[in-house]
ModelCIF file with pLDDT and N, C-alpha, C, O atoms, coordinates in Angstrom:
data_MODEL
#
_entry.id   MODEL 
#
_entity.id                         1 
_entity.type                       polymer 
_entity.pdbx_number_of_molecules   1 
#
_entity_poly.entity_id                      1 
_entity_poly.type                           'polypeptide(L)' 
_entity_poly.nstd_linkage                   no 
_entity_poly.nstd_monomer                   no 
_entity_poly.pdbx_seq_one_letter_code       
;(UNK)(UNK)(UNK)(UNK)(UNK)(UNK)(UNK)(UNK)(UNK)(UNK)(UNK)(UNK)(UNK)(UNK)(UNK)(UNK)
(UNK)(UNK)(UNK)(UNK)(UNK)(UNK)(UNK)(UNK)(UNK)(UNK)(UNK)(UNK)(UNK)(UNK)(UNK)(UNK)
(UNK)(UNK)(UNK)(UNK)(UNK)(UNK)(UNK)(UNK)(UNK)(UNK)(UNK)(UNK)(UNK)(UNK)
;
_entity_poly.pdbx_seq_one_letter_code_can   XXXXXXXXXXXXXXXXXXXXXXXXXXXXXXXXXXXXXXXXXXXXXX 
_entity_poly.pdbx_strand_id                 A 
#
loop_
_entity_poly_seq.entity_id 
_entity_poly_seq.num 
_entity_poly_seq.mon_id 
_entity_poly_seq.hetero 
1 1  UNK n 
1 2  UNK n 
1 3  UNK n 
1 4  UNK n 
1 5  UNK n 
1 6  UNK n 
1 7  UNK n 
1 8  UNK n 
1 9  UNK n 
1 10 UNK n 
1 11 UNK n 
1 12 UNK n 
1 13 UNK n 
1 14 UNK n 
1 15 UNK n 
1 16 UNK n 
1 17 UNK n 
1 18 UNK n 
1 19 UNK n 
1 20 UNK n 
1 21 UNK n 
1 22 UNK n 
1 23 UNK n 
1 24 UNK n 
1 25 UNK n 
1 26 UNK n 
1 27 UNK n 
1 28 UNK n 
1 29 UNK n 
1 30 UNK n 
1 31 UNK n 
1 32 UNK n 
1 33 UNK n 
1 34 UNK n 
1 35 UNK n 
1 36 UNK n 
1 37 UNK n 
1 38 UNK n 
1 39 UNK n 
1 40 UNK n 
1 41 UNK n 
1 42 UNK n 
1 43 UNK n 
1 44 UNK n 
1 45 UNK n 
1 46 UNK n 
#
_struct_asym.id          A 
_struct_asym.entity_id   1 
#
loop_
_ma_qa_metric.id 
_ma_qa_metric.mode 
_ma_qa_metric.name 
_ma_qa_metric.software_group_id 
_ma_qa_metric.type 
1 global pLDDT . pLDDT 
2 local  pLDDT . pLDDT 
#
_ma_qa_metric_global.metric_id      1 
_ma_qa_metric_global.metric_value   85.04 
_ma_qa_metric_global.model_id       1 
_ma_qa_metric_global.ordinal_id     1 
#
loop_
_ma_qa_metric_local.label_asym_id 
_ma_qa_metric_local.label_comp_id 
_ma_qa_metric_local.label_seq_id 
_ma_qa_metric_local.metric_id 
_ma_qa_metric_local.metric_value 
_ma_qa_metric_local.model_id 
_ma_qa_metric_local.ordinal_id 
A UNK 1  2 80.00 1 1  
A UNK 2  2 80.00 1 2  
A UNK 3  2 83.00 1 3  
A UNK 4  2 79.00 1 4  
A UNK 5  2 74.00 1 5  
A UNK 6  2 74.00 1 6  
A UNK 7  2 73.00 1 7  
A UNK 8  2 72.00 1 8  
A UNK 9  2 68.00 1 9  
A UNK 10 2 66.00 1 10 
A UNK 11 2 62.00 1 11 
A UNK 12 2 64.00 1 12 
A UNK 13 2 67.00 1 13 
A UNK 14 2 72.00 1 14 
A UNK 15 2 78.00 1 15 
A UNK 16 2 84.00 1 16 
A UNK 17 2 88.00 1 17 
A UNK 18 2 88.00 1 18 
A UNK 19 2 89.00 1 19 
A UNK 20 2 91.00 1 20 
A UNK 21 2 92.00 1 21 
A UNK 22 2 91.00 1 22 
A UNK 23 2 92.00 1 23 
A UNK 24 2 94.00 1 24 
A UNK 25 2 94.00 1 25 
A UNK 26 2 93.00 1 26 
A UNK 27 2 94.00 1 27 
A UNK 28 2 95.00 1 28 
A UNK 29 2 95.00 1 29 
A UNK 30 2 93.00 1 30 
A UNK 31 2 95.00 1 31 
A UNK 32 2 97.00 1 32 
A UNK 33 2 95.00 1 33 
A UNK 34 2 93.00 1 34 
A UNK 35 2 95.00 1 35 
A UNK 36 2 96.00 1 36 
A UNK 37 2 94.00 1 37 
A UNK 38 2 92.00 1 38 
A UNK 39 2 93.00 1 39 
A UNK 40 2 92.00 1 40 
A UNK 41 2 90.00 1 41 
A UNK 42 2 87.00 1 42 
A UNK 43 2 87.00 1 43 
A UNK 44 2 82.00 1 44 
A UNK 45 2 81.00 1 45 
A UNK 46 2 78.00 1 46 
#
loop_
_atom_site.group_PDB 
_atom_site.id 
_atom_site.type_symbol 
_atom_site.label_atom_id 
_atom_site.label_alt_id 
_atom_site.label_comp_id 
_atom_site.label_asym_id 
_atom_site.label_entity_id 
_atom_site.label_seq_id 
_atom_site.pdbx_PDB_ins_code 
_atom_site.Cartn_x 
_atom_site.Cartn_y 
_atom_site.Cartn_z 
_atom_site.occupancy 
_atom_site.B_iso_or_equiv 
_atom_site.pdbx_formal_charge 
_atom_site.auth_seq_id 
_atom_site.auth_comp_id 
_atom_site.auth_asym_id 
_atom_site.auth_atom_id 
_atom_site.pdbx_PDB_model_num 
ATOM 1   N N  . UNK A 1 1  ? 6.586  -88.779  48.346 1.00 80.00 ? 1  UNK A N  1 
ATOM 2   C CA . UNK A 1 1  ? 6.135  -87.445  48.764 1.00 80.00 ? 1  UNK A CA 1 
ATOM 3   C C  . UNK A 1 1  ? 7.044  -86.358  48.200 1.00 80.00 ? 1  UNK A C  1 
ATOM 4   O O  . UNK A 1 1  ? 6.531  -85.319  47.784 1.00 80.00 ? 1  UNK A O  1 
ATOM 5   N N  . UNK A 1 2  ? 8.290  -86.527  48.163 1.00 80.00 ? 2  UNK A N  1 
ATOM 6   C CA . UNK A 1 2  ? 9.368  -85.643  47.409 1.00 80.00 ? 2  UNK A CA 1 
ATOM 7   C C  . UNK A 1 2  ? 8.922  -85.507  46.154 1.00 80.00 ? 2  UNK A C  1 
ATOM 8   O O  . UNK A 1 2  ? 8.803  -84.347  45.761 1.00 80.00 ? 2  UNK A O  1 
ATOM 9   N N  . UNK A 1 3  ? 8.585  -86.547  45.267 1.00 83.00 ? 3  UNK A N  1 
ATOM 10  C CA . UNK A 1 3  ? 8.195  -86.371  43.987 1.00 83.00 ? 3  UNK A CA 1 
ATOM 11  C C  . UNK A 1 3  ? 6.801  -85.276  44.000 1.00 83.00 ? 3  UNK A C  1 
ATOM 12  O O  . UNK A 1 3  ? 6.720  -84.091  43.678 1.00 83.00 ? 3  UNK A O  1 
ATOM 13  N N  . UNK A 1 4  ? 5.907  -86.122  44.454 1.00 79.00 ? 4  UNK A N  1 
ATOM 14  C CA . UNK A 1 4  ? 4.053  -85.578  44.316 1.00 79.00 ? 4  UNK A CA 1 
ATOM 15  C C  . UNK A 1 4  ? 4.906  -83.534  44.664 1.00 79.00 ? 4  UNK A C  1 
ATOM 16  O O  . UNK A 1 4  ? 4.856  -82.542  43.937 1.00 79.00 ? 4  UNK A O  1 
ATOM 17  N N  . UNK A 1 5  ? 5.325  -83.662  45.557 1.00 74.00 ? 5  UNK A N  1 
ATOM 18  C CA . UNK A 1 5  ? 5.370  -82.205  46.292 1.00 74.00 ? 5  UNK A CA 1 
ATOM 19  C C  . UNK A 1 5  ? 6.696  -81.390  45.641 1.00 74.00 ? 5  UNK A C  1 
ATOM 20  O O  . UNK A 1 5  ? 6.788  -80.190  45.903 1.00 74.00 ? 5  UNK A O  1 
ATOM 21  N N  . UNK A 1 6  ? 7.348  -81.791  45.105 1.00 74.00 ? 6  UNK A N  1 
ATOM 22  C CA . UNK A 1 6  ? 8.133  -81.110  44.434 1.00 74.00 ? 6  UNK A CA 1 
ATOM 23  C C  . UNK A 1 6  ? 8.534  -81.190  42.442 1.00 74.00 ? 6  UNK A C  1 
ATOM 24  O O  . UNK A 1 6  ? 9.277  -80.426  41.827 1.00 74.00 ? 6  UNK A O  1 
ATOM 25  N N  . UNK A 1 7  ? 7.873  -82.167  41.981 1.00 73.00 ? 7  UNK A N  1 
ATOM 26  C CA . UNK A 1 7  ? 8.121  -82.209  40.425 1.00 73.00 ? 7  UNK A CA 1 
ATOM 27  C C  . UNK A 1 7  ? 6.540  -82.251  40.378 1.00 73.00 ? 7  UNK A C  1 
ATOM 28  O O  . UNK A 1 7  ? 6.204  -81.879  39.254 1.00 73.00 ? 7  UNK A O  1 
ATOM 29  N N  . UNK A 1 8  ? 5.528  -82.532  41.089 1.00 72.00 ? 8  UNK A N  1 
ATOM 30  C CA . UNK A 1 8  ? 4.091  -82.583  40.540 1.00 72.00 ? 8  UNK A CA 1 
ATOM 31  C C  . UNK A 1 8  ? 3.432  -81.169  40.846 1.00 72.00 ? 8  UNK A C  1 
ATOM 32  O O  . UNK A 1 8  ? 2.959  -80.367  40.042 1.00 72.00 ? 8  UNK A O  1 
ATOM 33  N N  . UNK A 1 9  ? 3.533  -81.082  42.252 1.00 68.00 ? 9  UNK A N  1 
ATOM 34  C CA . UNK A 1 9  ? 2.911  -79.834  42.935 1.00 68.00 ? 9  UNK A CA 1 
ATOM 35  C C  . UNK A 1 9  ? 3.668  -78.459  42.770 1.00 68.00 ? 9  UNK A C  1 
ATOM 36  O O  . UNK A 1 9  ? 4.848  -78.444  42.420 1.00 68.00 ? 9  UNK A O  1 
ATOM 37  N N  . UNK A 1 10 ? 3.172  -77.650  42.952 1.00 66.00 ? 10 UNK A N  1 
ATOM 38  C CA . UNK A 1 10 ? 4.121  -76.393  43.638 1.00 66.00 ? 10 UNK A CA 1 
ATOM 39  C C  . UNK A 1 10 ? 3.971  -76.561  45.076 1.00 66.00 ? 10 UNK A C  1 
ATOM 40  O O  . UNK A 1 10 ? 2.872  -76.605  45.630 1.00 66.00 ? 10 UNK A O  1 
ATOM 41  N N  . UNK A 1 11 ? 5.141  -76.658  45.699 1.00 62.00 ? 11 UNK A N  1 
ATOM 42  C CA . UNK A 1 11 ? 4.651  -76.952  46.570 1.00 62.00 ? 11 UNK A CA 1 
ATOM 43  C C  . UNK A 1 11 ? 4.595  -75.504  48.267 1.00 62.00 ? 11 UNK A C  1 
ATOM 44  O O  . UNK A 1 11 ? 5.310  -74.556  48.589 1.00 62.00 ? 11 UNK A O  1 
ATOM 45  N N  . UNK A 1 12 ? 4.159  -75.729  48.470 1.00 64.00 ? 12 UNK A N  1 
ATOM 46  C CA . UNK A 1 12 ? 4.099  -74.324  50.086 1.00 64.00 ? 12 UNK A CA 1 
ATOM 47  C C  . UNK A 1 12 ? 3.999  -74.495  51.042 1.00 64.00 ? 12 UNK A C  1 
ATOM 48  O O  . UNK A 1 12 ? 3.337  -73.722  51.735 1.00 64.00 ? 12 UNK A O  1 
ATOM 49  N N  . UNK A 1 13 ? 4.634  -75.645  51.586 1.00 67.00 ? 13 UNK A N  1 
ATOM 50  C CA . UNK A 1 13 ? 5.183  -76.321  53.133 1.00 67.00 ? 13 UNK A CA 1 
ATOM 51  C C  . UNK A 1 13 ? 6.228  -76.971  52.950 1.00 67.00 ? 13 UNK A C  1 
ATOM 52  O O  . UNK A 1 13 ? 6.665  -77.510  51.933 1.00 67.00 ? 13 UNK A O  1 
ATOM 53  N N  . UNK A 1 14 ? 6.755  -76.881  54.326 1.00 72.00 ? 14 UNK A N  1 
ATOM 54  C CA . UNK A 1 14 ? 7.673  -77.712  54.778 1.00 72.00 ? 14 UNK A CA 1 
ATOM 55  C C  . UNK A 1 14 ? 8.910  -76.491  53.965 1.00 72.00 ? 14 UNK A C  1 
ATOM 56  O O  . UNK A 1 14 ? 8.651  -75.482  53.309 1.00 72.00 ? 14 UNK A O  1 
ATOM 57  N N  . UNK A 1 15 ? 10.361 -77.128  54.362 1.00 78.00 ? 15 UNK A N  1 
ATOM 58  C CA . UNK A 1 15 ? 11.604 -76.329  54.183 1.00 78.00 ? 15 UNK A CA 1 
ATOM 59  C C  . UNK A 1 15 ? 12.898 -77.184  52.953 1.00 78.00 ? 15 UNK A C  1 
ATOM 60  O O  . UNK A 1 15 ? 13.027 -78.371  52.654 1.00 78.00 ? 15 UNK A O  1 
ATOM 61  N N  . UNK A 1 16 ? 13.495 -76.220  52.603 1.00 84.00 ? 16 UNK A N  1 
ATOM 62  C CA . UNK A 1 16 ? 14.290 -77.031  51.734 1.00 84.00 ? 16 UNK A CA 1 
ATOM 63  C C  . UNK A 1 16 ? 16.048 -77.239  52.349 1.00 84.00 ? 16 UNK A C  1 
ATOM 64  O O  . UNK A 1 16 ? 16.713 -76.359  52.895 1.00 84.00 ? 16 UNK A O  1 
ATOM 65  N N  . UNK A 1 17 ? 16.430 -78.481  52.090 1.00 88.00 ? 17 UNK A N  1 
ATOM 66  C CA . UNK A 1 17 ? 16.098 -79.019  50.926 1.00 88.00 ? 17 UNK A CA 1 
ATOM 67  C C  . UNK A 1 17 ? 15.269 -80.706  51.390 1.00 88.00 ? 17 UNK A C  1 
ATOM 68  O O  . UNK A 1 17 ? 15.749 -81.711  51.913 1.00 88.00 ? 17 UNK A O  1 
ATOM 69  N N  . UNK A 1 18 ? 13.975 -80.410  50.946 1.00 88.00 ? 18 UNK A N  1 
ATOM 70  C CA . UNK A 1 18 ? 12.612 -81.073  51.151 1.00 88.00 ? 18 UNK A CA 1 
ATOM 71  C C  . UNK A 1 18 ? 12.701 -82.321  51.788 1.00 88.00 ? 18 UNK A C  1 
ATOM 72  O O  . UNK A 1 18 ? 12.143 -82.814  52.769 1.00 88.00 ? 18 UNK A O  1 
ATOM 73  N N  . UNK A 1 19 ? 13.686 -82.773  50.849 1.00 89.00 ? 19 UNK A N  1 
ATOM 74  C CA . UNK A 1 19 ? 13.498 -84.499  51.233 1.00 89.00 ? 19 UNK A CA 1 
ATOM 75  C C  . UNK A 1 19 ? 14.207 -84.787  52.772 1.00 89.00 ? 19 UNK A C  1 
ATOM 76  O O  . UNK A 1 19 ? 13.734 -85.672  53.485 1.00 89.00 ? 19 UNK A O  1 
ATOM 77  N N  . UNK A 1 20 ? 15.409 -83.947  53.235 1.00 91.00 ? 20 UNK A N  1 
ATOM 78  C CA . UNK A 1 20 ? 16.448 -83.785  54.757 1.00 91.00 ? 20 UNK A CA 1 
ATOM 79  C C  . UNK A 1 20 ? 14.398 -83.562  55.977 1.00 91.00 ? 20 UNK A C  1 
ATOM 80  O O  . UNK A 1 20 ? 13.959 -83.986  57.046 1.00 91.00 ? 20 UNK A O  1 
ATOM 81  N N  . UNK A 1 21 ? 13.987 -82.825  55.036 1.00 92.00 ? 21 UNK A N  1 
ATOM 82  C CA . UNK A 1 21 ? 13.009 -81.919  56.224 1.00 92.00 ? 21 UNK A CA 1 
ATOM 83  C C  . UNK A 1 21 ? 11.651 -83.238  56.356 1.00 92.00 ? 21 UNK A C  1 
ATOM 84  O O  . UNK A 1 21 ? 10.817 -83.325  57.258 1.00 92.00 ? 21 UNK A O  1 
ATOM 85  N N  . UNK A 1 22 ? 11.799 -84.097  55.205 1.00 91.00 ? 22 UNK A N  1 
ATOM 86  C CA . UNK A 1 22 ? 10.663 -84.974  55.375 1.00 91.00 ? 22 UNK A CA 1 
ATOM 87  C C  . UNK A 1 22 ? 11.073 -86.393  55.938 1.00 91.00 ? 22 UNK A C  1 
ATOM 88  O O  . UNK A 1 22 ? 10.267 -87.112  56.529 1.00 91.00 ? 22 UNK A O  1 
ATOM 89  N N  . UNK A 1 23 ? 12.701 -86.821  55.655 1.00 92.00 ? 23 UNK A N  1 
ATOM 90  C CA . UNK A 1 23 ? 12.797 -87.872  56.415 1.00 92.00 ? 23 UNK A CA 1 
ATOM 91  C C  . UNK A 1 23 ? 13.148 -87.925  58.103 1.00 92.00 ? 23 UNK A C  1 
ATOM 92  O O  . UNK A 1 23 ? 13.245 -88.824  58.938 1.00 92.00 ? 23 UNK A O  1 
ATOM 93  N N  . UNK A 1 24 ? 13.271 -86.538  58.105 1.00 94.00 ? 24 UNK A N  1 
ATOM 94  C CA . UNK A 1 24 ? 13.433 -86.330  59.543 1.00 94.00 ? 24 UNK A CA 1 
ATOM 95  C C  . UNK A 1 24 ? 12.450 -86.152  60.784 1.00 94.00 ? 24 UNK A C  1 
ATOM 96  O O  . UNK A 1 24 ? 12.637 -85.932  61.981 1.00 94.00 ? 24 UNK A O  1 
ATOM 97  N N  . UNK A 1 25 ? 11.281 -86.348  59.959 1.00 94.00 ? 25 UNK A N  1 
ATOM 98  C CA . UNK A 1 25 ? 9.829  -86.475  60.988 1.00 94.00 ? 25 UNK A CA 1 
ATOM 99  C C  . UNK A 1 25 ? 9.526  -87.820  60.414 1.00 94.00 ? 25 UNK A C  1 
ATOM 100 O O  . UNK A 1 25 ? 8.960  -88.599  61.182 1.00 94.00 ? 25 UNK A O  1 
ATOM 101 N N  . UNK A 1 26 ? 9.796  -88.237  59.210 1.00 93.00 ? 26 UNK A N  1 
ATOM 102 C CA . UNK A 1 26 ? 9.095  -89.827  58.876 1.00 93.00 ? 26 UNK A CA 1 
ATOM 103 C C  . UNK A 1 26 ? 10.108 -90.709  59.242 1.00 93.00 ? 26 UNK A C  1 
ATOM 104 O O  . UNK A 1 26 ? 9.798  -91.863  59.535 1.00 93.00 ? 26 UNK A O  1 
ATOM 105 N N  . UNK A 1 27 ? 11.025 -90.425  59.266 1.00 94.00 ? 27 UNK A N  1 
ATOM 106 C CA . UNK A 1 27 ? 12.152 -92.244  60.381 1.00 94.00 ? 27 UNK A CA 1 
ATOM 107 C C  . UNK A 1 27 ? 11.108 -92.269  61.390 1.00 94.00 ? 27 UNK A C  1 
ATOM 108 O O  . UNK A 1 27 ? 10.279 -93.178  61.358 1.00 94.00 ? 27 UNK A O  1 
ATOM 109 N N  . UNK A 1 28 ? 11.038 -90.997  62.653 1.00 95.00 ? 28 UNK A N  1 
ATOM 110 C CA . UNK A 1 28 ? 10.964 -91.540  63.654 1.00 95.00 ? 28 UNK A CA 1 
ATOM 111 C C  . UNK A 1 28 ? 8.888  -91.665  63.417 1.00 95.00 ? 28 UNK A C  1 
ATOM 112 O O  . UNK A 1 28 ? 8.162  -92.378  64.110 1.00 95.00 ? 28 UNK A O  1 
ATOM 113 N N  . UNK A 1 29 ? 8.586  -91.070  62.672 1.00 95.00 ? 29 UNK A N  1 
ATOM 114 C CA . UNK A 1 29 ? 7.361  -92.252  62.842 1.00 95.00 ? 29 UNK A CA 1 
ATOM 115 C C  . UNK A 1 29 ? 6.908  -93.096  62.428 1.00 95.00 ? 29 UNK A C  1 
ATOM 116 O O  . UNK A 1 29 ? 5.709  -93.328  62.583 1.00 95.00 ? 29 UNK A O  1 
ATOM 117 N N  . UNK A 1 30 ? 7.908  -94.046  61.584 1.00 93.00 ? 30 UNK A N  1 
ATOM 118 C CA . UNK A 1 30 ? 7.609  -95.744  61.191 1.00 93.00 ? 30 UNK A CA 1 
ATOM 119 C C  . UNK A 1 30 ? 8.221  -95.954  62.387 1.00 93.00 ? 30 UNK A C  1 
ATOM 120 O O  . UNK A 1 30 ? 8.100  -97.152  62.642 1.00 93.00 ? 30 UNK A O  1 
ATOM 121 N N  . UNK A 1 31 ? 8.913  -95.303  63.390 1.00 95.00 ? 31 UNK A N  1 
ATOM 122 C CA . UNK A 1 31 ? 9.269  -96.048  64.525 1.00 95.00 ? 31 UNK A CA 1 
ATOM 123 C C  . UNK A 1 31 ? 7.569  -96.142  65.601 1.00 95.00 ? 31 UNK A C  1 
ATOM 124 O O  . UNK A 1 31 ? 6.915  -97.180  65.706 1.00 95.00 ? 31 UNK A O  1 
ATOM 125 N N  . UNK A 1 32 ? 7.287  -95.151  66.090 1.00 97.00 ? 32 UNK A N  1 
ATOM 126 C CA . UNK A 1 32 ? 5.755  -94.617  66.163 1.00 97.00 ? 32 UNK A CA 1 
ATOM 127 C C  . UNK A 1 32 ? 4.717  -95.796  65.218 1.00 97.00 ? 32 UNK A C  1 
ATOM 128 O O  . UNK A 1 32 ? 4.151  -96.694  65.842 1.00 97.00 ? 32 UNK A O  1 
ATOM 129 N N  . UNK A 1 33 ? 4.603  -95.716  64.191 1.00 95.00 ? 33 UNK A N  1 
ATOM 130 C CA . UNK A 1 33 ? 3.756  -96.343  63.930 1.00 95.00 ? 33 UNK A CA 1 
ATOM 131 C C  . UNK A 1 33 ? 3.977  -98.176  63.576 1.00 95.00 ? 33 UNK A C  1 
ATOM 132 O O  . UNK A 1 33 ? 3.290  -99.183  63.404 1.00 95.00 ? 33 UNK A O  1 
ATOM 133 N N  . UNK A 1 34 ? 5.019  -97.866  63.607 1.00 93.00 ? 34 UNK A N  1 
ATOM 134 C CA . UNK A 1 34 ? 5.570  -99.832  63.430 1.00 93.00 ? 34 UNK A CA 1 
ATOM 135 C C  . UNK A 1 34 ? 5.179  -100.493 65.142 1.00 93.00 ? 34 UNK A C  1 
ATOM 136 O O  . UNK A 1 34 ? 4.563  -101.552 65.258 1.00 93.00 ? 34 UNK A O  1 
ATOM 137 N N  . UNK A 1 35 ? 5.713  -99.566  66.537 1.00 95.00 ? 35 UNK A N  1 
ATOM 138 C CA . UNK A 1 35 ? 5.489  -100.240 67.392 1.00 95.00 ? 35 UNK A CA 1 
ATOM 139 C C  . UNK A 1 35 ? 4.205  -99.889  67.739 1.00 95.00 ? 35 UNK A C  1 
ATOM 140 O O  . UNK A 1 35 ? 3.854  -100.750 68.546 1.00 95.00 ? 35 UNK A O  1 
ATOM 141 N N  . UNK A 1 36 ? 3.335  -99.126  67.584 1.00 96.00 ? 36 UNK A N  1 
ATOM 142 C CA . UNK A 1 36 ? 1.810  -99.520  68.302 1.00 96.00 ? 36 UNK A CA 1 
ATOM 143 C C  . UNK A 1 36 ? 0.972  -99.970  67.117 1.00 96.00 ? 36 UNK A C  1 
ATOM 144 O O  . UNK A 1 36 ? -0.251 -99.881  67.229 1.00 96.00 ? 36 UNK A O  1 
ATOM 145 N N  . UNK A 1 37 ? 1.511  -100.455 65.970 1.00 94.00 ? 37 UNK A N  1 
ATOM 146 C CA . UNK A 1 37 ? 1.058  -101.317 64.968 1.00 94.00 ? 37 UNK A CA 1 
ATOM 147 C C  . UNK A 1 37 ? 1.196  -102.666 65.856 1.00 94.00 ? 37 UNK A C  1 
ATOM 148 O O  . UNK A 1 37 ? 0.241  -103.409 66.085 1.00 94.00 ? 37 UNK A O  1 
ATOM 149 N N  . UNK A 1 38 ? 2.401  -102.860 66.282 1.00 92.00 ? 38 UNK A N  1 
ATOM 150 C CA . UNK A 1 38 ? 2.459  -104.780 66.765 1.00 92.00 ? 38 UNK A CA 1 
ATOM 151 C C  . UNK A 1 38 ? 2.014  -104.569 67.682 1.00 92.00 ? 38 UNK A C  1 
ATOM 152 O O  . UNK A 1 38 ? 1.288  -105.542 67.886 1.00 92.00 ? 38 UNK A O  1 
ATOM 153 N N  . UNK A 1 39 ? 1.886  -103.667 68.770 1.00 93.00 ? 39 UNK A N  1 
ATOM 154 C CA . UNK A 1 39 ? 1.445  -103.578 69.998 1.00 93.00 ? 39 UNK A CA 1 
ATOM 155 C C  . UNK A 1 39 ? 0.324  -104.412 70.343 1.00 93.00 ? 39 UNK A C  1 
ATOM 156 O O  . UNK A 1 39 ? 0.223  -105.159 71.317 1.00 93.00 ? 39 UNK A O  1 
ATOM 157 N N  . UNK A 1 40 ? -0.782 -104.120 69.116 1.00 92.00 ? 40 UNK A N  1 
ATOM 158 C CA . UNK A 1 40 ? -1.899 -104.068 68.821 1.00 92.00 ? 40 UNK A CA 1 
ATOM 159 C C  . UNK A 1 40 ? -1.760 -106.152 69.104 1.00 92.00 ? 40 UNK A C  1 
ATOM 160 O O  . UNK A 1 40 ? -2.622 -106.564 69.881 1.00 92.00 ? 40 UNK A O  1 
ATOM 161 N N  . UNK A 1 41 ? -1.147 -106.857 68.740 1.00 90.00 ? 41 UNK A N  1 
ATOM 162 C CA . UNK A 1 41 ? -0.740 -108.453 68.216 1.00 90.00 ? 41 UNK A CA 1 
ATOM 163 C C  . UNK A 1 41 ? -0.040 -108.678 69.584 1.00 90.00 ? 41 UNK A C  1 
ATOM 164 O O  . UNK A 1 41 ? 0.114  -109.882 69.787 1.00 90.00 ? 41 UNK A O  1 
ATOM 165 N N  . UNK A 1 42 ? 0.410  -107.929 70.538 1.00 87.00 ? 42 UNK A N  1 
ATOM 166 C CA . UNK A 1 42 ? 1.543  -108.251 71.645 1.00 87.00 ? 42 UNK A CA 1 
ATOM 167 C C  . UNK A 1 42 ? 1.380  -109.432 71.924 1.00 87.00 ? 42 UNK A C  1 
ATOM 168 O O  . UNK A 1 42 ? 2.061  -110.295 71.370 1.00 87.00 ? 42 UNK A O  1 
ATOM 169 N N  . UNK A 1 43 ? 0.114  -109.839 73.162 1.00 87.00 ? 43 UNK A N  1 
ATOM 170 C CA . UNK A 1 43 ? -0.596 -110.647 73.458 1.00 87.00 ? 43 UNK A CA 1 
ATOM 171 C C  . UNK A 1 43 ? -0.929 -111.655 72.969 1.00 87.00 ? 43 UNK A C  1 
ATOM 172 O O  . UNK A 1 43 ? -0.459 -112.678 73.467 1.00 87.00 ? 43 UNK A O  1 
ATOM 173 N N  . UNK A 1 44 ? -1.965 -111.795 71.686 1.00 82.00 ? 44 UNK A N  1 
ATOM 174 C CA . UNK A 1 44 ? -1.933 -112.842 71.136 1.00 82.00 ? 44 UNK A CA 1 
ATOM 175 C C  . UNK A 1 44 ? -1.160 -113.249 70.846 1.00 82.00 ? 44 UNK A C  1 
ATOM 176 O O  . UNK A 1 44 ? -1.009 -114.301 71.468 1.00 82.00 ? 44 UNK A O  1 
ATOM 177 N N  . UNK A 1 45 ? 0.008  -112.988 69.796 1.00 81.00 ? 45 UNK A N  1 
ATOM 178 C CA . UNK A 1 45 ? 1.010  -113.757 68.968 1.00 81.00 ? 45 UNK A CA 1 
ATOM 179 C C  . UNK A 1 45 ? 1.548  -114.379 69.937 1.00 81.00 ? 45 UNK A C  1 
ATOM 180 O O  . UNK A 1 45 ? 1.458  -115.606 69.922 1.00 81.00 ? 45 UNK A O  1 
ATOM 181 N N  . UNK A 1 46 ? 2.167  -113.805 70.907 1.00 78.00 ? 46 UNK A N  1 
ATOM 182 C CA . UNK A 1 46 ? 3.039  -114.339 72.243 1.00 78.00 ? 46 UNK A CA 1 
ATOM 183 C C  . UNK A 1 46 ? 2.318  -115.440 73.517 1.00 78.00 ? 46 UNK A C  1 
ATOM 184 O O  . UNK A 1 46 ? 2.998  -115.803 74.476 1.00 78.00 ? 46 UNK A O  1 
#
């Protein structure tokens, strides 16, 4: 996304410097989306 939005695009969101402002909402939602990804398996697998 750093690349596409900053060497491909011009880009007109979000704050610089880009990549601090984008991993700081995307850590915590592979946390978000990793646990109600397995959530989904709780039950069965177990």
């Amino acid at each position: 996304y750093w690349f596409v939005f900053t060497q491909v695009f011009q880009r007109s969101v979000g704050n610089e410097p880009y990549i601090v402002f984008l991993l700081a909402a995307l850590l915590p939602w592979m946390w978000f989306n990793g646990a109600i990804s397995d959530c989904t398996r709780a039950f069965l697998r177990e």
